[in-house]
PDB file of N, CA and C in Angstrom:
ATOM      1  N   UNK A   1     135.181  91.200  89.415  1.00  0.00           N
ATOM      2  CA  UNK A   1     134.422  90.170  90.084  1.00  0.00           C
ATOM      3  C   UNK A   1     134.318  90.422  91.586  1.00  0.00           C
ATOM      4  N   UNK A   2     135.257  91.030  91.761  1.00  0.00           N
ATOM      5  CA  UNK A   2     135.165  91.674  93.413  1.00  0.00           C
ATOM      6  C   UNK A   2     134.024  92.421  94.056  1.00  0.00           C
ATOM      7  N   UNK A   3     133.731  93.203  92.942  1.00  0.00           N
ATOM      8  CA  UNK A   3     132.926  93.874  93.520  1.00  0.00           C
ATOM      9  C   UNK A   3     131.157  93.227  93.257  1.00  0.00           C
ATOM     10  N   UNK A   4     131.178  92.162  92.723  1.00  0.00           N
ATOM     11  CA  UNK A   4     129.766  90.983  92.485  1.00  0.00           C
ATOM     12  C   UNK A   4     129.494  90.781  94.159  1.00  0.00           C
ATOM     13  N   UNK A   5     131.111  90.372  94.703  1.00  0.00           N
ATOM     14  CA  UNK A   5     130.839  89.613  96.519  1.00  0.00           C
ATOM     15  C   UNK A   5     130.367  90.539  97.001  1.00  0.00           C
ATOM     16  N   UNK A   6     129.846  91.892  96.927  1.00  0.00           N
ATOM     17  CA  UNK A   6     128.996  92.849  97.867  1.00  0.00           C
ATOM     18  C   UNK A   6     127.860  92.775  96.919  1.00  0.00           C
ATOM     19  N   UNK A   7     127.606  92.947  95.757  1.00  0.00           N
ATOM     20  CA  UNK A   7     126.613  93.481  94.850  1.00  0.00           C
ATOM     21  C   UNK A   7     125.374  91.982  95.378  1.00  0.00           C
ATOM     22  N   UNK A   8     126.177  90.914  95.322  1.00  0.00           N
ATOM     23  CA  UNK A   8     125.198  90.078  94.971  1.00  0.00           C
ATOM     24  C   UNK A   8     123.884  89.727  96.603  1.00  0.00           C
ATOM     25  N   UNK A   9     125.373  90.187  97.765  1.00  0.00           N
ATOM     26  CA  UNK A   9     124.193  89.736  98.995  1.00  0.00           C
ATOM     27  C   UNK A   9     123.325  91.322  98.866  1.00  0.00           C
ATOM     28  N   UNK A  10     123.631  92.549  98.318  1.00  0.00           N
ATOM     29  CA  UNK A  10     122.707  93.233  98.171  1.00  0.00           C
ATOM     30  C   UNK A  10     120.976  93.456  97.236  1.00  0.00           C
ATOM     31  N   UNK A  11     121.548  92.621  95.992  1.00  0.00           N
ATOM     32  CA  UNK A  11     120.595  92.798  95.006  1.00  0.00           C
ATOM     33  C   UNK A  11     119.379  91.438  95.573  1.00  0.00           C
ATOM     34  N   UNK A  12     119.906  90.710  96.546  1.00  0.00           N
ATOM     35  CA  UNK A  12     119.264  89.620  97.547  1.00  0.00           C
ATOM     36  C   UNK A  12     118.491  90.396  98.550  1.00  0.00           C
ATOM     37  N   UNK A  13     119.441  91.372  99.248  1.00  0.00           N
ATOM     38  CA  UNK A  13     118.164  91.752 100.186  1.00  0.00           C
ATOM     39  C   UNK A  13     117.275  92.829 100.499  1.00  0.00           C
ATOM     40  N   UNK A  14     118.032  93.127  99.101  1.00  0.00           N
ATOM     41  CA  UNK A  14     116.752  94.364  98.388  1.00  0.00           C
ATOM     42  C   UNK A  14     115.686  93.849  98.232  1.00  0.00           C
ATOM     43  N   UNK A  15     115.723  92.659  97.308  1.00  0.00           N
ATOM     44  CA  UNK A  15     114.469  91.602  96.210  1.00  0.00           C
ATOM     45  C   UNK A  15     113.884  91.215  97.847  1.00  0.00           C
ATOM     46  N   UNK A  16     114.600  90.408  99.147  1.00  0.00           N
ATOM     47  CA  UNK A  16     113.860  89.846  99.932  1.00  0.00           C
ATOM     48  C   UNK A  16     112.868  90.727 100.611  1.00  0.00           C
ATOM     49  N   UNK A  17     113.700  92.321 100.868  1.00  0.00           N
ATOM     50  CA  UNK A  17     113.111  93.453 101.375  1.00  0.00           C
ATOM     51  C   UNK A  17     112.014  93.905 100.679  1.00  0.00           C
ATOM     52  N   UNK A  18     111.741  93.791  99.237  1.00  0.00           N
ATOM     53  CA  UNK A  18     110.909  94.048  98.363  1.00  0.00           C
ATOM     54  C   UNK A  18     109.567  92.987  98.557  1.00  0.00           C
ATOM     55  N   UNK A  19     109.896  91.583  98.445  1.00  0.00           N
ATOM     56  CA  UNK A  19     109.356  90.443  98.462  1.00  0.00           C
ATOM     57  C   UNK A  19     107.878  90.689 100.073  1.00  0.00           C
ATOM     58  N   UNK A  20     108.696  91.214 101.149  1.00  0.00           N
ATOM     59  CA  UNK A  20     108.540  91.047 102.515  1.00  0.00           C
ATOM     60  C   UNK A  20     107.152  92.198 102.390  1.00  0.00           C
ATOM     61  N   UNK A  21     107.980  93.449 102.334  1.00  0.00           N
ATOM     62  CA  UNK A  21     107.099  94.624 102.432  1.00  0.00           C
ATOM     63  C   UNK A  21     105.872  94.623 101.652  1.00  0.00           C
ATOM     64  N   UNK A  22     105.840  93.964 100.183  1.00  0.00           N
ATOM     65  CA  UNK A  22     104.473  94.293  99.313  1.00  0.00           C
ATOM     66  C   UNK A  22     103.094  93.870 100.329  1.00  0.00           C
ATOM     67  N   UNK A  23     103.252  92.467 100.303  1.00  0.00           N
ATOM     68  CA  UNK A  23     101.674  92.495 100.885  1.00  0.00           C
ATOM     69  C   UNK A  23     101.272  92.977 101.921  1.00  0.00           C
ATOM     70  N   UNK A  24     101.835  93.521 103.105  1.00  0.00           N
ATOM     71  CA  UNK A  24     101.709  94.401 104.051  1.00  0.00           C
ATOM     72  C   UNK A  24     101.104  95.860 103.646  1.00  0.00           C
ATOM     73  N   UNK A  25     102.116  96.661 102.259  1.00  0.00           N
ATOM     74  CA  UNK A  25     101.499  97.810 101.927  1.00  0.00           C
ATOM     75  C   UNK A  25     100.254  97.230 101.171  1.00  0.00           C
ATOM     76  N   UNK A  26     100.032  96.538 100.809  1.00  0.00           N
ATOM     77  CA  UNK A  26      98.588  96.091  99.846  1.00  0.00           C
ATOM     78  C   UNK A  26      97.592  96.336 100.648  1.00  0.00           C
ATOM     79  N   UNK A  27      97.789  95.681 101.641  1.00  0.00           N
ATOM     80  CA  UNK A  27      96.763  95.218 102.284  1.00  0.00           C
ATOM     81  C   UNK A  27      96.660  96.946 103.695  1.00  0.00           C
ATOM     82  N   UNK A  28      97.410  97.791 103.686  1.00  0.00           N
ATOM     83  CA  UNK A  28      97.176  98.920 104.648  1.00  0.00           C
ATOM     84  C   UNK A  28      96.607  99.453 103.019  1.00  0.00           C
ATOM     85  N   UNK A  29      96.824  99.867 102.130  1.00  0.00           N
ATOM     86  CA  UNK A  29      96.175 100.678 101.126  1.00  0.00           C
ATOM     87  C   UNK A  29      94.677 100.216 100.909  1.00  0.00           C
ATOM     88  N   UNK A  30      94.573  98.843 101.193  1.00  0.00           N
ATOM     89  CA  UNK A  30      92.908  98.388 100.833  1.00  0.00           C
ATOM     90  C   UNK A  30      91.998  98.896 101.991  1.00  0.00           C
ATOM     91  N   UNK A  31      92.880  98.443 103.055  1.00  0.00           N
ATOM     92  CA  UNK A  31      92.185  99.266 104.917  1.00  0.00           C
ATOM     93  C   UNK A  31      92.118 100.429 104.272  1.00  0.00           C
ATOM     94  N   UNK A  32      92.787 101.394 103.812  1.00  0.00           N
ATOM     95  CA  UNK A  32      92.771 102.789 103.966  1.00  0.00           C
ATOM     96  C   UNK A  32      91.477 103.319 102.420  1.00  0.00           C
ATOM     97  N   UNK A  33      91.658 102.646 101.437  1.00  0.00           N
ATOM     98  CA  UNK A  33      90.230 102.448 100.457  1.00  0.00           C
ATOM     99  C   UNK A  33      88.818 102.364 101.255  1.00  0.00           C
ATOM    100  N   UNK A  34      88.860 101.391 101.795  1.00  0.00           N
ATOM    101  CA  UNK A  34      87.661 100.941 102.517  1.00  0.00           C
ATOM    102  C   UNK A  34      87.053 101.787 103.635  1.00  0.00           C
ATOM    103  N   UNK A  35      88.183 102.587 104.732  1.00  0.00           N
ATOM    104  CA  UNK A  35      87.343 103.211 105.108  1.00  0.00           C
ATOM    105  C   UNK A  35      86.878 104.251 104.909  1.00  0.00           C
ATOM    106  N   UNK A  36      87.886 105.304 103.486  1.00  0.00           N
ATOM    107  CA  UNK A  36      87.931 106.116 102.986  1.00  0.00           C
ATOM    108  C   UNK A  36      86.436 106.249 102.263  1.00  0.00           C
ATOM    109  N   UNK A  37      85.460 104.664 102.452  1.00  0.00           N
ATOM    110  CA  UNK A  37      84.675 104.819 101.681  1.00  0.00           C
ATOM    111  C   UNK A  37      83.266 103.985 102.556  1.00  0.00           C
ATOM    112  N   UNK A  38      83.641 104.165 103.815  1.00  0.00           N
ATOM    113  CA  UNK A  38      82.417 104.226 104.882  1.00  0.00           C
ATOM    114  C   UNK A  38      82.694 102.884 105.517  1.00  0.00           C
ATOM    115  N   UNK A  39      83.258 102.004 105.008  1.00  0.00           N
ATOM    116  CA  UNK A  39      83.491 100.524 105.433  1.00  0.00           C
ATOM    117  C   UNK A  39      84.712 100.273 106.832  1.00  0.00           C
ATOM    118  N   UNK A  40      84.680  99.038 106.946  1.00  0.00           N
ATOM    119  CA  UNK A  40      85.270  98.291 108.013  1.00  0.00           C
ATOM    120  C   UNK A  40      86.027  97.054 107.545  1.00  0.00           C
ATOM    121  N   UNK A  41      87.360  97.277 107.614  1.00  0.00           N
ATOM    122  CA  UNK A  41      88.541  96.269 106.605  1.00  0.00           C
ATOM    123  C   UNK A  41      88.268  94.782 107.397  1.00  0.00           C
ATOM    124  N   UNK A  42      87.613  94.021 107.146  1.00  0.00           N
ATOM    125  CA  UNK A  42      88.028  92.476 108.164  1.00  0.00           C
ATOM    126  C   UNK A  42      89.271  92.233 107.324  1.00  0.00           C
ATOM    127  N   UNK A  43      90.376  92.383 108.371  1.00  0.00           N
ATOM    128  CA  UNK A  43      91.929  91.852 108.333  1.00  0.00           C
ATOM    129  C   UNK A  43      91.975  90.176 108.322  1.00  0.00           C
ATOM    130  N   UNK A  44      91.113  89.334 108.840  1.00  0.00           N
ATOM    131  CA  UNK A  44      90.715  88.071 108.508  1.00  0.00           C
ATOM    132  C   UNK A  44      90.889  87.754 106.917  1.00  0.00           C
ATOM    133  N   UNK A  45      89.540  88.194 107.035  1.00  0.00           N
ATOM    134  CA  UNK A  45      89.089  87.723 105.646  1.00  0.00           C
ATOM    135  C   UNK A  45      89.567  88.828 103.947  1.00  0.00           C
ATOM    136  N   UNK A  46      90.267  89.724 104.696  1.00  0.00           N
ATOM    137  CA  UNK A  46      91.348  90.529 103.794  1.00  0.00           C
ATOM    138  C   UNK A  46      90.257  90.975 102.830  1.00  0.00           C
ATOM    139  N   UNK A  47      88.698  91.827 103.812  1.00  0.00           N
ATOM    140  CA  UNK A  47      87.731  92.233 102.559  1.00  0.00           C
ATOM    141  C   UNK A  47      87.276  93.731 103.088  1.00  0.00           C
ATOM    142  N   UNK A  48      86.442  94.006 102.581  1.00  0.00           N
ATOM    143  CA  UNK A  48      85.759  95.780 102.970  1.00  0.00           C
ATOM    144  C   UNK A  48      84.456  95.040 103.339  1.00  0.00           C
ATOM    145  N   UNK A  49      84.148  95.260 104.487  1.00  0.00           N
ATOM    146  CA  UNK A  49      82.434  95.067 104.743  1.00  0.00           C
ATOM    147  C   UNK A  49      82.077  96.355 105.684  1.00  0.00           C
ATOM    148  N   UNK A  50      80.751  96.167 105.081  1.00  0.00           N
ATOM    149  CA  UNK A  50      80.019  97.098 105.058  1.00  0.00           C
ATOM    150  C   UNK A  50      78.935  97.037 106.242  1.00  0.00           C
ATOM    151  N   UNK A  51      78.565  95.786 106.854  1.00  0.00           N
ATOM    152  CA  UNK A  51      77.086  95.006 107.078  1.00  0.00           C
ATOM    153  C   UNK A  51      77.640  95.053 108.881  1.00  0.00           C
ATOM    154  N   UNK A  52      78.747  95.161 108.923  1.00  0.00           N
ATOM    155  CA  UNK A  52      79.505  95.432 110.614  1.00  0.00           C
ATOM    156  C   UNK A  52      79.251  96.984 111.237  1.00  0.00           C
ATOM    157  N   UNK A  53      79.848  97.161 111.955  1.00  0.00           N
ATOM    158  CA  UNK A  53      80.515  98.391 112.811  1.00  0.00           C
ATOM    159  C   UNK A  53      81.331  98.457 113.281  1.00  0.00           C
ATOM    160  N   UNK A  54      82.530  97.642 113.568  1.00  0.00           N
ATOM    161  CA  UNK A  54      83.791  97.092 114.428  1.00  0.00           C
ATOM    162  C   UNK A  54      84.237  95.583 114.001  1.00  0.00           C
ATOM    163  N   UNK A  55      85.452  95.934 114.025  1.00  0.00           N
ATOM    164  CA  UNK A  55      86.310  94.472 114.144  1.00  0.00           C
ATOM    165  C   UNK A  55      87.390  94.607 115.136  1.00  0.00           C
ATOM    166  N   UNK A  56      88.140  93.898 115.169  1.00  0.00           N
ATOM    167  CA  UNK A  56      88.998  93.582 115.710  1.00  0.00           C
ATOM    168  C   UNK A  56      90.488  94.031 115.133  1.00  0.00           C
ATOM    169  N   UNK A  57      91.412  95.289 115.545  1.00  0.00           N
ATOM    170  CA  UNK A  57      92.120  95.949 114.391  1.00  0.00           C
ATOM    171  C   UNK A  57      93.164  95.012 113.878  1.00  0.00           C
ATOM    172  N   UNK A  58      93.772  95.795 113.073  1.00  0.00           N
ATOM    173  CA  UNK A  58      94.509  94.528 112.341  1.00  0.00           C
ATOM    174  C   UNK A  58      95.979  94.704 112.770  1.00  0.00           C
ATOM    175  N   UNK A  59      96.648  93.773 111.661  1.00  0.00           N
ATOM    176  CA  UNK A  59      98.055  93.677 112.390  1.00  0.00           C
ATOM    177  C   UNK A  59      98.929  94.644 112.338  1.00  0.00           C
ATOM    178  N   UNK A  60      99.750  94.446 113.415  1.00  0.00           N
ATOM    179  CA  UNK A  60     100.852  95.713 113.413  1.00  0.00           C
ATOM    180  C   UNK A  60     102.400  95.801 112.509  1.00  0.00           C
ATOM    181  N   UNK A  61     102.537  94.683 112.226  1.00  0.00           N
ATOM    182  CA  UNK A  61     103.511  94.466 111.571  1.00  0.00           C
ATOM    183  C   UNK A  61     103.155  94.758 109.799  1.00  0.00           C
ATOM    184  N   UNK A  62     104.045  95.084 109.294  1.00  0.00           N
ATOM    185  CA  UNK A  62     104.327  95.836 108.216  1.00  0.00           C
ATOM    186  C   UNK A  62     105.121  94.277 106.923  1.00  0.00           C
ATOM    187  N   UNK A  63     105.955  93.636 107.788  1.00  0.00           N
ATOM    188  CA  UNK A  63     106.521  92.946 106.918  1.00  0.00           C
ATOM    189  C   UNK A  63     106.103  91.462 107.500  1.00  0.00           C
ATOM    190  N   UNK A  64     105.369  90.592 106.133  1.00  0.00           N
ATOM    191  CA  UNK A  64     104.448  89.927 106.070  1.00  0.00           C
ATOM    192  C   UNK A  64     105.033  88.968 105.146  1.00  0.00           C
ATOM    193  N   UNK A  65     104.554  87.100 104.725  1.00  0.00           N
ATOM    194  CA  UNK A  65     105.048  86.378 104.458  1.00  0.00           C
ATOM    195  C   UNK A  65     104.931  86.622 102.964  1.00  0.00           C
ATOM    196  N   UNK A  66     105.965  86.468 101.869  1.00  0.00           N
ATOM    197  CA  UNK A  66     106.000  87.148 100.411  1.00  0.00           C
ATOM    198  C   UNK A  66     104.421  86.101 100.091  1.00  0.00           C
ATOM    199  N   UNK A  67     103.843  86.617  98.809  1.00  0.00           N
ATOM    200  CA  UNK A  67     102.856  86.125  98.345  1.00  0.00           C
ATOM    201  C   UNK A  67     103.456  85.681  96.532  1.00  0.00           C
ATOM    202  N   UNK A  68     102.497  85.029  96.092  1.00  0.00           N
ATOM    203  CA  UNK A  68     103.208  85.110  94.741  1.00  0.00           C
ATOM    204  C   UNK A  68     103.554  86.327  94.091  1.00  0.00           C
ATOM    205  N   UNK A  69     102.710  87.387  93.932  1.00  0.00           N
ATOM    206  CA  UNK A  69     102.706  88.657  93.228  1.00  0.00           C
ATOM    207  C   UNK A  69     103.828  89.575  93.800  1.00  0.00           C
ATOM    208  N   UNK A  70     104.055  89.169  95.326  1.00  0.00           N
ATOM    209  CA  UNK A  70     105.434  89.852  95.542  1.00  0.00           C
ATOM    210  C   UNK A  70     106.721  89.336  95.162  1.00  0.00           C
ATOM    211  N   UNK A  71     106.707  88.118  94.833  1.00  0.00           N
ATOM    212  CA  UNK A  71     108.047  87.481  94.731  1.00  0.00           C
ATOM    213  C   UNK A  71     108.044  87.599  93.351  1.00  0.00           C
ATOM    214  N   UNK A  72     107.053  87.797  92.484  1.00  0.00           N
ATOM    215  CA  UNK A  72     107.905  88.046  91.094  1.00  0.00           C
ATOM    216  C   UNK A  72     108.092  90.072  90.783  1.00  0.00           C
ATOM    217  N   UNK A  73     107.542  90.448  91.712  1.00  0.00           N
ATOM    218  CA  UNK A  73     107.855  91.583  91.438  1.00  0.00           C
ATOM    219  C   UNK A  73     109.745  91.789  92.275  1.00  0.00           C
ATOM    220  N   UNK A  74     109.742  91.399  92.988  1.00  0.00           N
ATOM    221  CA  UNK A  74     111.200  91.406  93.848  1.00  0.00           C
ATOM    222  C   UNK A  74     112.072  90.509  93.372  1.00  0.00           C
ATOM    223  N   UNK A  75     111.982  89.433  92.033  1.00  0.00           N
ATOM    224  CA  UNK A  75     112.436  89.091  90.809  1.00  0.00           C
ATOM    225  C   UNK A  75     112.762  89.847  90.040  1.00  0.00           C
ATOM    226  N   UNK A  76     111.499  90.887  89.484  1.00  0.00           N
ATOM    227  CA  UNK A  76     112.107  92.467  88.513  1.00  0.00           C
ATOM    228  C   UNK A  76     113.207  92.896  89.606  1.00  0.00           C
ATOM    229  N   UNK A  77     112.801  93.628  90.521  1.00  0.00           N
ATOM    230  CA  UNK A  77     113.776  94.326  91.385  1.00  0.00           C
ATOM    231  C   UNK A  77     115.128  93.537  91.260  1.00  0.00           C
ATOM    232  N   UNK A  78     115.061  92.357  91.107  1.00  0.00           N
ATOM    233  CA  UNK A  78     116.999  91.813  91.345  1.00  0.00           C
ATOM    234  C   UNK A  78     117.700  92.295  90.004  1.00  0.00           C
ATOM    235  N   UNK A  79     116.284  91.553  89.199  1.00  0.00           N
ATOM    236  CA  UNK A  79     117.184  91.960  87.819  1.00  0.00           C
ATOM    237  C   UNK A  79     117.408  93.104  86.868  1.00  0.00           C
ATOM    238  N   UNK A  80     116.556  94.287  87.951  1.00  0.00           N
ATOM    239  CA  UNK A  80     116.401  95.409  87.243  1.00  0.00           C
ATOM    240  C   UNK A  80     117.847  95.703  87.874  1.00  0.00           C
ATOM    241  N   UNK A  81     118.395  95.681  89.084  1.00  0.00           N
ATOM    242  CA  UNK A  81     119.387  95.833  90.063  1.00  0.00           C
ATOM    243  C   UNK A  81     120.756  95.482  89.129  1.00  0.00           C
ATOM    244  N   UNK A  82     120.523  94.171  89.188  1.00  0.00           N
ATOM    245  CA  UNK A  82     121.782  93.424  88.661  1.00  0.00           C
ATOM    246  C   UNK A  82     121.840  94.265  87.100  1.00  0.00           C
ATOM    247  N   UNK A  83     121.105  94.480  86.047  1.00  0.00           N
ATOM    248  CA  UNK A  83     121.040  94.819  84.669  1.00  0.00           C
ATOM    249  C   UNK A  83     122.035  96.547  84.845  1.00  0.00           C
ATOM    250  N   UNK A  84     121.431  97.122  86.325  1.00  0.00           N
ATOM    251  CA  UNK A  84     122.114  98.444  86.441  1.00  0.00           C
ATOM    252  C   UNK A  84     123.516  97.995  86.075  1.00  0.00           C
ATOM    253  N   UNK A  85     124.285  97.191  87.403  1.00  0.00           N
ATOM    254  CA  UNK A  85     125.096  97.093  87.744  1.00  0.00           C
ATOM    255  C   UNK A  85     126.094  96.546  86.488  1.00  0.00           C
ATOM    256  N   UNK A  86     125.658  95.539  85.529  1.00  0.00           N
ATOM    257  CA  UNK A  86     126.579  95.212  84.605  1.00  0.00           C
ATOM    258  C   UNK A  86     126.619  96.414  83.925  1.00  0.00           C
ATOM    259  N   UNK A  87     125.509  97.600  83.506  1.00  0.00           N
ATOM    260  CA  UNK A  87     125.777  98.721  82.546  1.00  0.00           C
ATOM    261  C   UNK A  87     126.698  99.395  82.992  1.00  0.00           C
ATOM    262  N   UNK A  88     126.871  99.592  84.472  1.00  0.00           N
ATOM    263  CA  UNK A  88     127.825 100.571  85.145  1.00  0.00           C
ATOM    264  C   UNK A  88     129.118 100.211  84.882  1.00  0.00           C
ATOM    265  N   UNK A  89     129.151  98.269  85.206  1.00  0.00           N
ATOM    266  CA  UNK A  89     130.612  98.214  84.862  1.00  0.00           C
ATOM    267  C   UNK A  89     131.126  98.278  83.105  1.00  0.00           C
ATOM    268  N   UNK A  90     130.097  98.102  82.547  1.00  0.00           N
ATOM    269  CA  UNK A  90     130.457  98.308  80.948  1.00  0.00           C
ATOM    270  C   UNK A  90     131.106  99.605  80.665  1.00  0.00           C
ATOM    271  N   UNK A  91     129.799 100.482  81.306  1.00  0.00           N
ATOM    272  CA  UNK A  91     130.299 102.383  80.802  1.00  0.00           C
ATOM    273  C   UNK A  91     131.958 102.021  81.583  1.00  0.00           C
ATOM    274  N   UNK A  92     132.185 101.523  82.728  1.00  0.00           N
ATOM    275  CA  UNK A  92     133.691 101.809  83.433  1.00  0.00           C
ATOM    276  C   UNK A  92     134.887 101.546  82.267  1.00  0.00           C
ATOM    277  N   UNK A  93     134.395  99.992  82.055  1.00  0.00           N
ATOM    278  CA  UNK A  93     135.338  99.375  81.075  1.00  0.00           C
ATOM    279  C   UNK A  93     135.460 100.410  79.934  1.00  0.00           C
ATOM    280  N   UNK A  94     134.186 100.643  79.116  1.00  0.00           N
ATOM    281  CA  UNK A  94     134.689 101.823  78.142  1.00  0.00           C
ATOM    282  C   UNK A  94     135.422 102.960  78.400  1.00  0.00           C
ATOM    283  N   UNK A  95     134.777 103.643  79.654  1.00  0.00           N
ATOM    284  CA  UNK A  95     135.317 105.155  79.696  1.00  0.00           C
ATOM    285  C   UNK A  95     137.434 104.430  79.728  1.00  0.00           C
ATOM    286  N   UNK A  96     137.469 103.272  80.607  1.00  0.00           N
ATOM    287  CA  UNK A  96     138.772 103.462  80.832  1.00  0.00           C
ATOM    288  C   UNK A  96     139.267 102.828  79.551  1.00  0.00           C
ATOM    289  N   UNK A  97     139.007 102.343  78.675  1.00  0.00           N
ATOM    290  CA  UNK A  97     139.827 102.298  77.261  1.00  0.00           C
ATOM    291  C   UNK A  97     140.200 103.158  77.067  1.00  0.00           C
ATOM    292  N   UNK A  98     139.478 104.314  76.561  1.00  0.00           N
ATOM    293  CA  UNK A  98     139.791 105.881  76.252  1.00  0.00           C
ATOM    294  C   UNK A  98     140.968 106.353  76.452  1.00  0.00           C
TER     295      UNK A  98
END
C-alpha cells in the first residue's frame, strides 16, 4: 500500500498532464492541415478559411483548458496506468511465492 502514496499523485498528473496538453496539440495539428493546404487557421473561430490572407497568430501556449474529449481520454490514461501498476504488483506477489 506504500507504494499506492507515490503511484496515486502520479497516475493524477499524468491524466491532468494528458487532460491539459490534448486540445492545444489538436488544435496546432488543424493550423498545420490548413496551411499545409493553402488556408489561414482563424484561432478564434478554431476553423481553416480560405476567403482571408492574414489573421492575427494564434496562441502561444501549448497547455490549454481540458475539453470533454480530453478528459475522457486522460481517464483511459489513469486507468490504463493504474491497471499496469496492479499487474506489476501481482507478477511481484507471484514471482515471490516461488
Amino acid at each position: 500500500m506504500k507504494s499506492w502514496r507515490l503511484r496515486i499523485p502520479l497516475i493524477v498528473g499524468l491524466a491532468g498532464l494528458v487532460a491539459t496538453l490534448l486540445p492545444g496539440i489538436r488544435e496546432r495539428i488543424a493550423a498545420d492541415r490548413c496551411l499545409d493546404r493553402g488556408g489561414v487557421y482563424d484561432y478564434v473561430a478554431h476553423a481553416c478559411r480560405t476567403d482571408v490572407q492574414t489573421l492575427p497568430s494564434g496562441p502561444s501556449s501549448l497547455l490549454r483548458a481540458p475539453d470533454a474529449g480530453s478528459i475522457v481520454i486522460a481517464l483511459i490514461v489513469a486507468m490504463a496506468l493504474a491497471r499496469i501498476f496492479i499487474t506489476v504488483d501481482r507478477r511481484a506477489r507471484t514471482v515471490g511465492k516461488r
